[in-house]
N, C-alpha and C. Protein backbone atom coordinates (compact mmCIF):
# COMPACT_ATOMS: atom_id res chain seq x y z
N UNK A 1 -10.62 -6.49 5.61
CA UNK A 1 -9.81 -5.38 5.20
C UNK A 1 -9.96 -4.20 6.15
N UNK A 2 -11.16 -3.82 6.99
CA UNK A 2 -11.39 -3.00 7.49
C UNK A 2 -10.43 -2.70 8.89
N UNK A 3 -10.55 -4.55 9.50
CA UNK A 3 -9.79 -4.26 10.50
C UNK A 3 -8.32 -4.16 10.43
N UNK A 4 -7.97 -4.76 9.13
CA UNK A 4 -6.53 -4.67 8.96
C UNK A 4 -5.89 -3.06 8.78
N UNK A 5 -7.03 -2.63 8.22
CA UNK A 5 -6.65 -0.99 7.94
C UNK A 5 -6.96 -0.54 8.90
N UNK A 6 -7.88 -0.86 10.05
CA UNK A 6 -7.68 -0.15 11.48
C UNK A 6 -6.25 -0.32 12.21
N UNK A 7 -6.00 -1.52 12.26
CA UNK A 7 -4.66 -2.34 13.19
C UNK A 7 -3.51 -1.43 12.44
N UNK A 8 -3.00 -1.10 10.71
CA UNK A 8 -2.33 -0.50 10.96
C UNK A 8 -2.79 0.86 10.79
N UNK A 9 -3.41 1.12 11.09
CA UNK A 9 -3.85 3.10 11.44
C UNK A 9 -3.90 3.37 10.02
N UNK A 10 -4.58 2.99 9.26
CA UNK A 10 -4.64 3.78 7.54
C UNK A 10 -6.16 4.06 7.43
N UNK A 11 -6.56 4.61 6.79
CA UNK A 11 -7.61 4.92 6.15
C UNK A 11 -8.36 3.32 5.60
N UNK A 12 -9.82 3.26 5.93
CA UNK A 12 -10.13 1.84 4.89
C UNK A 12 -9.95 2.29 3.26
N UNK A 13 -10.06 3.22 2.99
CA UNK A 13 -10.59 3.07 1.34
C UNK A 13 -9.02 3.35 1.41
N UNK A 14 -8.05 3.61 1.68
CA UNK A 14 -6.98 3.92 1.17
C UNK A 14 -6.14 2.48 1.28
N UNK A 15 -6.27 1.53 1.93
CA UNK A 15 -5.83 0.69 2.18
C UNK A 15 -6.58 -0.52 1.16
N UNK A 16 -7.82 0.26 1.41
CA UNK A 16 -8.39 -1.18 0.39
C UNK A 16 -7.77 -0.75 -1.41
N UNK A 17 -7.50 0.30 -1.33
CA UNK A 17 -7.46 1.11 -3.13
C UNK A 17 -5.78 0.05 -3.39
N UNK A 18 -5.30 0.46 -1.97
CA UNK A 18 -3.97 0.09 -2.31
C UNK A 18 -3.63 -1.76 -2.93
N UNK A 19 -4.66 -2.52 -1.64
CA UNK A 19 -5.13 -3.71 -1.78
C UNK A 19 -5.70 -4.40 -3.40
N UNK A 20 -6.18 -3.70 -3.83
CA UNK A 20 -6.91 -3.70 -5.36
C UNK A 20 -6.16 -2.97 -6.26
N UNK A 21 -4.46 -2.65 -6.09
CA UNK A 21 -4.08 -1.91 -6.70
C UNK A 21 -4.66 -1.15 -7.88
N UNK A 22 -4.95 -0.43 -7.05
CA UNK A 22 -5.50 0.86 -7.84
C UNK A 22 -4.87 2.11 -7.20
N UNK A 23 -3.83 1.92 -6.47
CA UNK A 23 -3.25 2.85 -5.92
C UNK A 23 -1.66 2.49 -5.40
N UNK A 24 -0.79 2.72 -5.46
CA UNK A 24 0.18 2.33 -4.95
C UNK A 24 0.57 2.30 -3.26
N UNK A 25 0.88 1.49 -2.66
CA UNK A 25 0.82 1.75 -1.07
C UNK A 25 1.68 2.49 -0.39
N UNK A 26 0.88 3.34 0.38
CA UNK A 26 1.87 4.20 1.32
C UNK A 26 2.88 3.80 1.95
N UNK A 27 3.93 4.43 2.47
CA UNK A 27 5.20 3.73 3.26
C UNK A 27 4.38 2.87 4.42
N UNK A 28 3.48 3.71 5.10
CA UNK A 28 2.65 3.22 6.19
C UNK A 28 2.41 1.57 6.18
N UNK A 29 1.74 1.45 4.82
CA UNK A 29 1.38 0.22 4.03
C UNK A 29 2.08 -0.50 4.26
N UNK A 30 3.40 -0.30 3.27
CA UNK A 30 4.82 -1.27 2.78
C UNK A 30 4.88 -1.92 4.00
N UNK A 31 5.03 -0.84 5.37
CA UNK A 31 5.96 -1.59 6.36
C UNK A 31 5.42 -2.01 7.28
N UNK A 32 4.57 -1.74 7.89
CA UNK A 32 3.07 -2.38 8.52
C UNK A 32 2.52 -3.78 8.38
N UNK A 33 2.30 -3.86 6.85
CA UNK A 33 1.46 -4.74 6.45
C UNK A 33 2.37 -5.78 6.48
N UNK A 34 3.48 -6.57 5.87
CA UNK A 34 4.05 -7.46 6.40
C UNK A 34 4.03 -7.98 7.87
N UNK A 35 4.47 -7.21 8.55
CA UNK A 35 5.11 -8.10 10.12
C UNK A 35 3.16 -8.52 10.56
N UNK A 36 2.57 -7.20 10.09
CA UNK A 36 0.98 -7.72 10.53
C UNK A 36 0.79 -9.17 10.43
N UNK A 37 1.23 -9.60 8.77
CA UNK A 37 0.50 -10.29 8.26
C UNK A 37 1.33 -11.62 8.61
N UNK A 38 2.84 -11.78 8.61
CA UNK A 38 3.72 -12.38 8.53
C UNK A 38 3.78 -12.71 7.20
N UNK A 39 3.89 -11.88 6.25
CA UNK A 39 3.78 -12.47 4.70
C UNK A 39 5.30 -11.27 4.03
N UNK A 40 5.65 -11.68 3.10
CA UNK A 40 6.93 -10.67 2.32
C UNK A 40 6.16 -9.58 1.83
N UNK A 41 6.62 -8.65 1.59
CA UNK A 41 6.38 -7.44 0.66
C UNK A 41 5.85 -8.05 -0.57
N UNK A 42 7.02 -8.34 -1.21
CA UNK A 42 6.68 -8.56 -2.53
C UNK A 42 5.96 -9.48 -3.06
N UNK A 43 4.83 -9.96 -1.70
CA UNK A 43 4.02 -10.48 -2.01
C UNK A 43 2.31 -10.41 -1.50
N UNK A 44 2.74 -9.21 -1.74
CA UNK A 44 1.60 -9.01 -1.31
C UNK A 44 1.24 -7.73 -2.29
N UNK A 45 2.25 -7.23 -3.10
CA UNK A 45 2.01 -5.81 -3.52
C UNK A 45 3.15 -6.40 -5.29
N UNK A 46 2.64 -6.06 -6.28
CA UNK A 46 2.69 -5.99 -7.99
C UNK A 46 4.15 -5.10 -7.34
N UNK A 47 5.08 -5.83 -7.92
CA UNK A 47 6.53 -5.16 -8.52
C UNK A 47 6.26 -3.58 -8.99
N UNK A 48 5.71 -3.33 -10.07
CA UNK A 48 5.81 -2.17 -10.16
C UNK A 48 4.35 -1.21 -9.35
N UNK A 49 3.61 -1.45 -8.41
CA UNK A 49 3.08 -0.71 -7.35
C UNK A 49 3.79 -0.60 -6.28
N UNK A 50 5.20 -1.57 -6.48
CA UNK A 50 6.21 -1.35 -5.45
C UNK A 50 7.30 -0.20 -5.37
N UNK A 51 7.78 -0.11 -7.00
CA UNK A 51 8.46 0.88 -7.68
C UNK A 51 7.90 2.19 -7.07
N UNK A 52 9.43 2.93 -7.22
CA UNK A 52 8.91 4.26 -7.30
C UNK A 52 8.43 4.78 -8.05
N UNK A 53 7.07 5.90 -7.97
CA UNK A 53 6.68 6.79 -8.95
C UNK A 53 7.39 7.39 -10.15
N UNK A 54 7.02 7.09 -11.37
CA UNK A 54 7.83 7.86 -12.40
C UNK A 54 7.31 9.62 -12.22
N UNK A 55 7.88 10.35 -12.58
CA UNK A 55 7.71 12.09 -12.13
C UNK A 55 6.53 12.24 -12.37
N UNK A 56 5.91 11.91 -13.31
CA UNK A 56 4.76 12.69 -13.92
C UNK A 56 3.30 11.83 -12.72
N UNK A 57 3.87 10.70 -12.64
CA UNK A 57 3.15 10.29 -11.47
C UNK A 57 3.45 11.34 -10.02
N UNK A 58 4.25 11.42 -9.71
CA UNK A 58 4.44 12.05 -8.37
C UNK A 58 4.02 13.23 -8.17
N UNK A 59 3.86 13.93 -9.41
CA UNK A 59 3.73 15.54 -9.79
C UNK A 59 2.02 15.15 -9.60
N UNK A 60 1.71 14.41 -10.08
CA UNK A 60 -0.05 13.98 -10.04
C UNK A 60 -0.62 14.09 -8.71
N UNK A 61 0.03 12.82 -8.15
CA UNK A 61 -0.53 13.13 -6.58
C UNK A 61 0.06 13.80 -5.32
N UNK A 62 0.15 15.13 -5.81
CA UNK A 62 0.60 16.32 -4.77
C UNK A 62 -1.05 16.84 -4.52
């Protein structure tokens, strides 16, 4: 995980949080991490950690 979060320039714990959804993934994430991996989006990341933030989420992490 470490080097994958080096290769695409993210943070480790932010990449790993995202990885263990416990966090939803940054755009950085979304679009990176595929072609890295050669794997789909939506498989690598829960349907709704894919979704956009509902408000009260977004208002949270400002």
């Amino acid at each position: 995980m470490a080097a994958v979060a080096r290769l695409l320039g993210v943070d480790y714990l932010t990449f790993r949080s995202a990885c263990y959804g416990l966090s939803r993934p940054s755009e950085i994430i979304r679009e990176r991490t595929p072609a890295l991996l050669g794997v789909e989006l939506e498989r690598l990341f829960t349907e709704d950690k894919l979704a956009e933030p509902k408000r009260s989420e977004a208002v949270a992490t400002r």
